[in-house]
PDB file of N, CA and C in Angstrom:
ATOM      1  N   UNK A   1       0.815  -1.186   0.000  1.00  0.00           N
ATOM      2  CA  UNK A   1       0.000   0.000   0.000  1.00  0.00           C
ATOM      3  C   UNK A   1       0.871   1.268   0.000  1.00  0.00           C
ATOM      4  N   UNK A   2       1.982   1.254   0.807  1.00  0.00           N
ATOM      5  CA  UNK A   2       2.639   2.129   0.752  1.00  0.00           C
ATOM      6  C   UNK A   2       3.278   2.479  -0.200  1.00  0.00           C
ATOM      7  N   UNK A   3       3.663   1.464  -1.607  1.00  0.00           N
ATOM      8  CA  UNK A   3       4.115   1.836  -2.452  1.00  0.00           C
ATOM      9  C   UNK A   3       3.249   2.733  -3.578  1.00  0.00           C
ATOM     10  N   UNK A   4       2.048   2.319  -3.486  1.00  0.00           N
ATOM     11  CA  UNK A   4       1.179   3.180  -4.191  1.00  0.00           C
ATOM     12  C   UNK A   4       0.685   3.825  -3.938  1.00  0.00           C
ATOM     13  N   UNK A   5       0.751   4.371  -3.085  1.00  0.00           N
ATOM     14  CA  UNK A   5       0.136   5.655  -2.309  1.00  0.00           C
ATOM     15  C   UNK A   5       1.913   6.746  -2.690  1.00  0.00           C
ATOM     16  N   UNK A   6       3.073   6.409  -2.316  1.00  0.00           N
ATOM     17  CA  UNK A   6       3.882   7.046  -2.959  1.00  0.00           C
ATOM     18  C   UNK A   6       4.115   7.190  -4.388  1.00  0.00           C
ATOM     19  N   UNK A   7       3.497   6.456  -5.321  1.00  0.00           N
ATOM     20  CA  UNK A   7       3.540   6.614  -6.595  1.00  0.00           C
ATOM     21  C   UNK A   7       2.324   7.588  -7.354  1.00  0.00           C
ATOM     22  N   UNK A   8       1.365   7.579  -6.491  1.00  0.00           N
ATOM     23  CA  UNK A   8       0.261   8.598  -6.397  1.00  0.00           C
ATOM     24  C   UNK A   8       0.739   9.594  -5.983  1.00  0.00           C
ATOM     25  N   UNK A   9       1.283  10.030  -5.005  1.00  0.00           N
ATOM     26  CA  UNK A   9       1.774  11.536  -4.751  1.00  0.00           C
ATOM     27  C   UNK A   9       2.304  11.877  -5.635  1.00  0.00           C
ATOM     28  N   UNK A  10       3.739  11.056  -6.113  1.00  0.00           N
ATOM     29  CA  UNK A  10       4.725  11.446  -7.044  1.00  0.00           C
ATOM     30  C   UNK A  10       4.217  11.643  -8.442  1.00  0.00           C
ATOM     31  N   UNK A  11       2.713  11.023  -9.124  1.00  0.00           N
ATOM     32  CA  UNK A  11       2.343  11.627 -10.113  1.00  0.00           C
ATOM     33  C   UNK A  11       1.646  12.631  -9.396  1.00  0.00           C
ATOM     34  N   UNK A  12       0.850  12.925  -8.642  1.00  0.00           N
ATOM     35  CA  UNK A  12      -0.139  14.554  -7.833  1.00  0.00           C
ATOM     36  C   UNK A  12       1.589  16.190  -7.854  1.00  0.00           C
ATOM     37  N   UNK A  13       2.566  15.482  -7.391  1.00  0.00           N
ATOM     38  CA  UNK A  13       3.831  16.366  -7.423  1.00  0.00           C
ATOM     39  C   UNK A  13       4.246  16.744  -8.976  1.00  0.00           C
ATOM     40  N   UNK A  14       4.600  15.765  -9.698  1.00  0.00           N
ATOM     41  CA  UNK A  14       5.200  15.745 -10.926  1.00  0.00           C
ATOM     42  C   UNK A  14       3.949  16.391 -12.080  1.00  0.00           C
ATOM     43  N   UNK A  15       2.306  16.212 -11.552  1.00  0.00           N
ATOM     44  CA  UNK A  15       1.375  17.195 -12.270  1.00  0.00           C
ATOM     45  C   UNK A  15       1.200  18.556 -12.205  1.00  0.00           C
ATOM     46  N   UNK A  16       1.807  18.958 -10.633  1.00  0.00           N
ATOM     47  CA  UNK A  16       1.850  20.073  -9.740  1.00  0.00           C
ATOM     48  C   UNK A  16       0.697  20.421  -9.104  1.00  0.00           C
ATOM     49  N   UNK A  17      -0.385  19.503  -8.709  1.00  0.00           N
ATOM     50  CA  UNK A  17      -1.219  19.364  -7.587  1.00  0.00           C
ATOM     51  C   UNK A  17      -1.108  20.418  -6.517  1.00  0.00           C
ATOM     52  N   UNK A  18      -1.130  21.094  -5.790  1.00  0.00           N
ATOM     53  CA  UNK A  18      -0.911  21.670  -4.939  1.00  0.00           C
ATOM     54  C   UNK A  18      -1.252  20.997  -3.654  1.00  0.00           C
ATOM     55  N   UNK A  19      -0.430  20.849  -2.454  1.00  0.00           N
ATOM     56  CA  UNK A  19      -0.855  20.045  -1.559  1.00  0.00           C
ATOM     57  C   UNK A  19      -2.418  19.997  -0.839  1.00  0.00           C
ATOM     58  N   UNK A  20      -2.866  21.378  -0.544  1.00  0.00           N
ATOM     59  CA  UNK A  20      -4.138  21.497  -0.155  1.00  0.00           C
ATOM     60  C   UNK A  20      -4.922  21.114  -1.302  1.00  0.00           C
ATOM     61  N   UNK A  21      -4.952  20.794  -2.179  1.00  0.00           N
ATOM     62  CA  UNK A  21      -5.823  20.180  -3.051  1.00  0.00           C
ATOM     63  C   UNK A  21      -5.880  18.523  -2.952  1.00  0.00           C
ATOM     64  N   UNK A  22      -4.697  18.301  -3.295  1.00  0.00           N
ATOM     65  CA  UNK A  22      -4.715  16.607  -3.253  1.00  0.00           C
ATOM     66  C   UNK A  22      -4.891  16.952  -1.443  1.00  0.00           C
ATOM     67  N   UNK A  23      -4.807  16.902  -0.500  1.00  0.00           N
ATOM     68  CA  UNK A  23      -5.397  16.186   0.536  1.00  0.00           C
ATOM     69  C   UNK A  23      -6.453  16.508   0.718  1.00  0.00           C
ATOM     70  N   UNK A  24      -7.320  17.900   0.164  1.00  0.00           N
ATOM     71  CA  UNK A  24      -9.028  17.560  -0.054  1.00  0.00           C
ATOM     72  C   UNK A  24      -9.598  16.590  -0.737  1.00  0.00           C
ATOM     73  N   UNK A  25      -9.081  16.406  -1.446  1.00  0.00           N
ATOM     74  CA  UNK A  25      -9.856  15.319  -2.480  1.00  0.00           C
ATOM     75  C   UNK A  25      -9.408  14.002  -1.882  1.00  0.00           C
ATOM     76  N   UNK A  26      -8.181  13.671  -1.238  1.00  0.00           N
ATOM     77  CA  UNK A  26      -8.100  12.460  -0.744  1.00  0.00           C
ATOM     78  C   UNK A  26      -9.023  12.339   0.333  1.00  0.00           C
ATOM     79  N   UNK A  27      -9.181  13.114   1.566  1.00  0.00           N
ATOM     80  CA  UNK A  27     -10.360  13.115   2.334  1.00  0.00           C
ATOM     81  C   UNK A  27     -11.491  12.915   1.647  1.00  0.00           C
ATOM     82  N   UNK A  28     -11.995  13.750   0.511  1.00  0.00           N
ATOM     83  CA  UNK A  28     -13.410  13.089   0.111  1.00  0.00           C
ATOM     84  C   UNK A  28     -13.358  12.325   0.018  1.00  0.00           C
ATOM     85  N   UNK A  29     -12.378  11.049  -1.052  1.00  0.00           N
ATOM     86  CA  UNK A  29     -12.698  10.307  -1.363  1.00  0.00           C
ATOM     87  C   UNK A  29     -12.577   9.349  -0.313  1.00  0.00           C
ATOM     88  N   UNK A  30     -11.786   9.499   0.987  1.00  0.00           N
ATOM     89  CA  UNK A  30     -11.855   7.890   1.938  1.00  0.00           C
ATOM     90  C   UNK A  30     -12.901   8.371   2.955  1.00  0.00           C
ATOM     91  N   UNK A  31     -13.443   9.660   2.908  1.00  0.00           N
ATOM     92  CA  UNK A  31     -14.905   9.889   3.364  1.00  0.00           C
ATOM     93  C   UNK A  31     -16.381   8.743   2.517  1.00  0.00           C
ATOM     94  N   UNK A  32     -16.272   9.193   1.347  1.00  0.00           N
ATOM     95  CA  UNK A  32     -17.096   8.506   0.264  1.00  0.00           C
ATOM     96  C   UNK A  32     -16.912   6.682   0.746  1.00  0.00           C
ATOM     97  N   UNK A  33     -15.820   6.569   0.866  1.00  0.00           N
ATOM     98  CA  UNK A  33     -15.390   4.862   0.786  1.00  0.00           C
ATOM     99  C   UNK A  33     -15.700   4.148   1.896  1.00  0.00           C
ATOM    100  N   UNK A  34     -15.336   4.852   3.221  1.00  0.00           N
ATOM    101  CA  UNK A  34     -16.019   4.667   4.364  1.00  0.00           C
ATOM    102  C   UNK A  34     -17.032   4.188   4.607  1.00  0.00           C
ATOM    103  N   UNK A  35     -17.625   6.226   3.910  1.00  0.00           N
ATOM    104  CA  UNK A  35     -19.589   5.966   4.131  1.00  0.00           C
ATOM    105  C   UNK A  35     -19.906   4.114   2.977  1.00  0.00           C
ATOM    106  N   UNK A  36     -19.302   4.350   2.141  1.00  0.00           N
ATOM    107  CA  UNK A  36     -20.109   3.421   1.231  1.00  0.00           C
ATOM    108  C   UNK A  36     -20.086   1.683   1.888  1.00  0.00           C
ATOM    109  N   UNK A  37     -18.561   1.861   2.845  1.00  0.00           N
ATOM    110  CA  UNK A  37     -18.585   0.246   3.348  1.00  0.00           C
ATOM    111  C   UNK A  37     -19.556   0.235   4.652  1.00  0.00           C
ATOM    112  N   UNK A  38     -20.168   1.197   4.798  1.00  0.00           N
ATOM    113  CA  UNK A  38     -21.251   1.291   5.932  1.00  0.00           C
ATOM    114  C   UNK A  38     -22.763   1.793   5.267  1.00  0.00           C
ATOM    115  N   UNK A  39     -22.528   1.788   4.174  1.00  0.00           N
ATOM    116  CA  UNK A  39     -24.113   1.505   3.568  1.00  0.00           C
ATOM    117  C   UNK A  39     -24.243   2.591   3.776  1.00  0.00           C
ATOM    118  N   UNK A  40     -23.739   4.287   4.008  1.00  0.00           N
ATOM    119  CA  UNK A  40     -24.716   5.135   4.365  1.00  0.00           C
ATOM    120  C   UNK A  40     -24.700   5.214   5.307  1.00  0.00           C
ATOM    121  N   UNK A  41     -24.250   4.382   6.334  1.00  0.00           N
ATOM    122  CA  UNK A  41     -24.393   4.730   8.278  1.00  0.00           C
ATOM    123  C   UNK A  41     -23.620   6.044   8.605  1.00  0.00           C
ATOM    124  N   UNK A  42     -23.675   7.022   8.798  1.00  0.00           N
ATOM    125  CA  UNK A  42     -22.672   8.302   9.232  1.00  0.00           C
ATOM    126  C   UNK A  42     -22.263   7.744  10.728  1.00  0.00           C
ATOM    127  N   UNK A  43     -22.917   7.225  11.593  1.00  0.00           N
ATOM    128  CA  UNK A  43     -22.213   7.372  13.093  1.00  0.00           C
ATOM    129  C   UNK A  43     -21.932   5.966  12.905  1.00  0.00           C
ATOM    130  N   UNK A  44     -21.716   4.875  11.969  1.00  0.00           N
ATOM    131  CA  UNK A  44     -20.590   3.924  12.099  1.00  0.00           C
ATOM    132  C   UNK A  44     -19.439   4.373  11.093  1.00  0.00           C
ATOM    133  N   UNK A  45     -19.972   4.774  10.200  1.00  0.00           N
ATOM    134  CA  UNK A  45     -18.399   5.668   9.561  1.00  0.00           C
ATOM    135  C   UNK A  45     -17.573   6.694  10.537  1.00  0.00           C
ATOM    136  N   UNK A  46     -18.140   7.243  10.921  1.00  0.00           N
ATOM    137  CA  UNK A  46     -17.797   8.880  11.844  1.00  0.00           C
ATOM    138  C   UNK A  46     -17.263   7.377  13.297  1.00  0.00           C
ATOM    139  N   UNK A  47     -17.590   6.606  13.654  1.00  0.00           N
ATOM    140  CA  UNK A  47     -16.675   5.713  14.573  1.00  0.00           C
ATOM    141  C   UNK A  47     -14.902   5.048  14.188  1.00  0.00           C
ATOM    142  N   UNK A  48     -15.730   4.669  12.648  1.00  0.00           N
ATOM    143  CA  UNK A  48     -14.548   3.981  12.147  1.00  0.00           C
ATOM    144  C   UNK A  48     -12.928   4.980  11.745  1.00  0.00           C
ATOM    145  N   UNK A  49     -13.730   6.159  10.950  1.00  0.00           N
ATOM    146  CA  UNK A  49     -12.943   7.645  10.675  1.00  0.00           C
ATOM    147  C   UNK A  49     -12.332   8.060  11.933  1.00  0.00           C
ATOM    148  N   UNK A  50     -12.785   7.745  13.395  1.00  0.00           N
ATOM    149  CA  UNK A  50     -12.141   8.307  14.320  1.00  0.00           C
ATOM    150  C   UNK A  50     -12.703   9.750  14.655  1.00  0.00           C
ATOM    151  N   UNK A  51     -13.700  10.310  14.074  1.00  0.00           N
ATOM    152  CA  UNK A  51     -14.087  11.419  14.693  1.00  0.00           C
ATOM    153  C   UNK A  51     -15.598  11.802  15.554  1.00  0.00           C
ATOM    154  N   UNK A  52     -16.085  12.527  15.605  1.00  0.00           N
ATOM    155  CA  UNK A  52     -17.277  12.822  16.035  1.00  0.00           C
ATOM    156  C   UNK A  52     -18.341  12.562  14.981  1.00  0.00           C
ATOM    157  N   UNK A  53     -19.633  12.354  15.030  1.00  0.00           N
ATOM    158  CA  UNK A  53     -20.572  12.246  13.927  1.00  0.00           C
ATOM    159  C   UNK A  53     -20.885  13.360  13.660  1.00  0.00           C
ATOM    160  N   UNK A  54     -20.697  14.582  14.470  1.00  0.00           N
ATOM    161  CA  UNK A  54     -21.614  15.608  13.778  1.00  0.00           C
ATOM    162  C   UNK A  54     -20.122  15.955  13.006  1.00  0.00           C
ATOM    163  N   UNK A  55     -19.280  15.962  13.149  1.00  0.00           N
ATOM    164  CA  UNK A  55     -17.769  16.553  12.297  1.00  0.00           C
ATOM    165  C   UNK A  55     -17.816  15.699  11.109  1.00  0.00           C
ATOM    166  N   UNK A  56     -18.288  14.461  10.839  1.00  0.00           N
ATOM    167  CA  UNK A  56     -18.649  13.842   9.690  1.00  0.00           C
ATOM    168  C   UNK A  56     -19.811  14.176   9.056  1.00  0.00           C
ATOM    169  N   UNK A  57     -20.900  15.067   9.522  1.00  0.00           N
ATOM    170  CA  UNK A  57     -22.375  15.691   9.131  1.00  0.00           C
ATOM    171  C   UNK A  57     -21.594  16.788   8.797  1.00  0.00           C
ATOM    172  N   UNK A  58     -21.223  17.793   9.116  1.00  0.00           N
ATOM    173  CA  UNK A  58     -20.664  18.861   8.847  1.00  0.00           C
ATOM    174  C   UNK A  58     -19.980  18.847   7.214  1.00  0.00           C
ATOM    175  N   UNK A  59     -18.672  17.620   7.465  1.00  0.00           N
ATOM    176  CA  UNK A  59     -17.807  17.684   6.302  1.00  0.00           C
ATOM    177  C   UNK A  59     -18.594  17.507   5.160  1.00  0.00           C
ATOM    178  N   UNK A  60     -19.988  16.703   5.167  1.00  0.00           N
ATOM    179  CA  UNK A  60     -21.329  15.813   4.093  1.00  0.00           C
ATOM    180  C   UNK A  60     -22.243  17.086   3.780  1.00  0.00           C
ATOM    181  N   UNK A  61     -21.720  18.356   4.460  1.00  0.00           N
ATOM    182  CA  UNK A  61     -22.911  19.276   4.380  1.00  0.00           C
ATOM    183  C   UNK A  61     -23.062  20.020   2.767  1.00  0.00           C
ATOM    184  N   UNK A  62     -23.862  19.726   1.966  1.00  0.00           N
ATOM    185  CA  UNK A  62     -23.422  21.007   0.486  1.00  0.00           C
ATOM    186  C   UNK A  62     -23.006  21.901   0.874  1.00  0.00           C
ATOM    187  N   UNK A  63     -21.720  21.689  -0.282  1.00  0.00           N
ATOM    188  CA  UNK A  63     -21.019  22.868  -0.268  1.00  0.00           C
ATOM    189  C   UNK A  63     -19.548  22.885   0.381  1.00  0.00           C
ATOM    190  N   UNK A  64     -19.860  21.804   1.472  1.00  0.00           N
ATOM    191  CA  UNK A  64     -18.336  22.026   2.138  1.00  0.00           C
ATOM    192  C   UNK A  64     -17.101  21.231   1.072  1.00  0.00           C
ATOM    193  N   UNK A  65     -16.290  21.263   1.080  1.00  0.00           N
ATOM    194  CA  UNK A  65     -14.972  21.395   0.526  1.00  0.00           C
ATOM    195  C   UNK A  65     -14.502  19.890   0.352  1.00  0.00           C
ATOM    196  N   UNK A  66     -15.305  19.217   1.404  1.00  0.00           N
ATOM    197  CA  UNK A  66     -14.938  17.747   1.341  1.00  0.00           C
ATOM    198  C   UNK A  66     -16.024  16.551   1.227  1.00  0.00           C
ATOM    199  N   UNK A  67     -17.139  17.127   0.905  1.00  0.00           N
ATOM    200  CA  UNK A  67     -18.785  16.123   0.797  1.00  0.00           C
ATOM    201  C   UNK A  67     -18.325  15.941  -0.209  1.00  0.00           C
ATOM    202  N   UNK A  68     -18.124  14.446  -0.610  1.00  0.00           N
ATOM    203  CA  UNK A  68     -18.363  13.620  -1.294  1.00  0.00           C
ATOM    204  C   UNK A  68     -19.710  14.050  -2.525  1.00  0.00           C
ATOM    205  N   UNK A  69     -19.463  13.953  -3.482  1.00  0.00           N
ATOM    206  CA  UNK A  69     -20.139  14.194  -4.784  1.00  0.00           C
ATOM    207  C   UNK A  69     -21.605  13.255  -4.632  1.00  0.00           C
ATOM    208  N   UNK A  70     -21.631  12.114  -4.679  1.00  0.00           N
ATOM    209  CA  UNK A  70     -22.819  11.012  -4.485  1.00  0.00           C
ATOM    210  C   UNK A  70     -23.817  11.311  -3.045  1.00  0.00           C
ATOM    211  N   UNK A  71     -23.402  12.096  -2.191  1.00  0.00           N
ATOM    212  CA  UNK A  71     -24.024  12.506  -0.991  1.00  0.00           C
ATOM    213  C   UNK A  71     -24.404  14.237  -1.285  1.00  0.00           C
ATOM    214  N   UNK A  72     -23.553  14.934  -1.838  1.00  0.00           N
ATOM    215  CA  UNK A  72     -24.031  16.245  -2.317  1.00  0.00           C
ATOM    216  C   UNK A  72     -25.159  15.852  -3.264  1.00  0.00           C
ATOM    217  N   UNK A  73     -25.470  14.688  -4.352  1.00  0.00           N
ATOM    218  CA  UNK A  73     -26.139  14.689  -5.458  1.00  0.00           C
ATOM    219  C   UNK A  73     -27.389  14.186  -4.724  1.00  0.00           C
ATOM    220  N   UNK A  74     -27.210  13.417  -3.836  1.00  0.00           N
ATOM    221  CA  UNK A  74     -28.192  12.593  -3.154  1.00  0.00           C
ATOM    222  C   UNK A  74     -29.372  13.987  -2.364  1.00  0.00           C
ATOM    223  N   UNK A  75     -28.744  14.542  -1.866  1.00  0.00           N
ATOM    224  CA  UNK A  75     -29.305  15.727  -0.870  1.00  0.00           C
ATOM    225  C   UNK A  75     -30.075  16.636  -1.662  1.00  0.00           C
ATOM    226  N   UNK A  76     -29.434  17.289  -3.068  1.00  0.00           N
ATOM    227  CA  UNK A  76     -29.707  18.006  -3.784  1.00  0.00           C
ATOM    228  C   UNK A  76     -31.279  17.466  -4.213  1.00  0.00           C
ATOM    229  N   UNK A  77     -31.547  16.403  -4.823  1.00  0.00           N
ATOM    230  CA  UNK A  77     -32.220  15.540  -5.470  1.00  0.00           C
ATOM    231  C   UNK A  77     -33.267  15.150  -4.794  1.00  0.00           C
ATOM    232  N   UNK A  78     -33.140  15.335  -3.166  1.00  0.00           N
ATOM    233  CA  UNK A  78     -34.307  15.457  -2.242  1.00  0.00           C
ATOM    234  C   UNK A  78     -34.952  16.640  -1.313  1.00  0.00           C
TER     235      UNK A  78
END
């Protein structure tokens, strides 16, 4: 794992990514991956993530910087 996770940076560096970018988007996406191995549960993801549930409601909120696309589309749509 560790090797590809360094071969991922090193293409995010060598594209010129800017760091605050690639680690937003890496948060969405192991936000997204989380929620998805919990079906949607926020307070067994927000356990597994290690944080509070409402700090995982917050990050899911439209608009914020790190909600996951499929949970922004989901919200929108209802």
């Amino acid at each position: 794992m560790r090797e590809k996770l360094r071969s991922l940076v090193a293409d995010l560096v060598r594209g010129g990514v800017p760091l605050e970018m690639a680690r937003r988007e890496f948060e969405r996406i192991y936000i997204e991956e989380v929620l998805a191995s919990h079906a949607g549960n926020q307070s067994a993801a927000a356990r597994e993530l290690g944080i509070h549930r409402n700090t995982l409601s917050r990050k899911l909120e439209p608009g914020a910087t790190t909600a996951p696309a499929a949970y922004r589309r989901s919200t929108i749509a209802s």
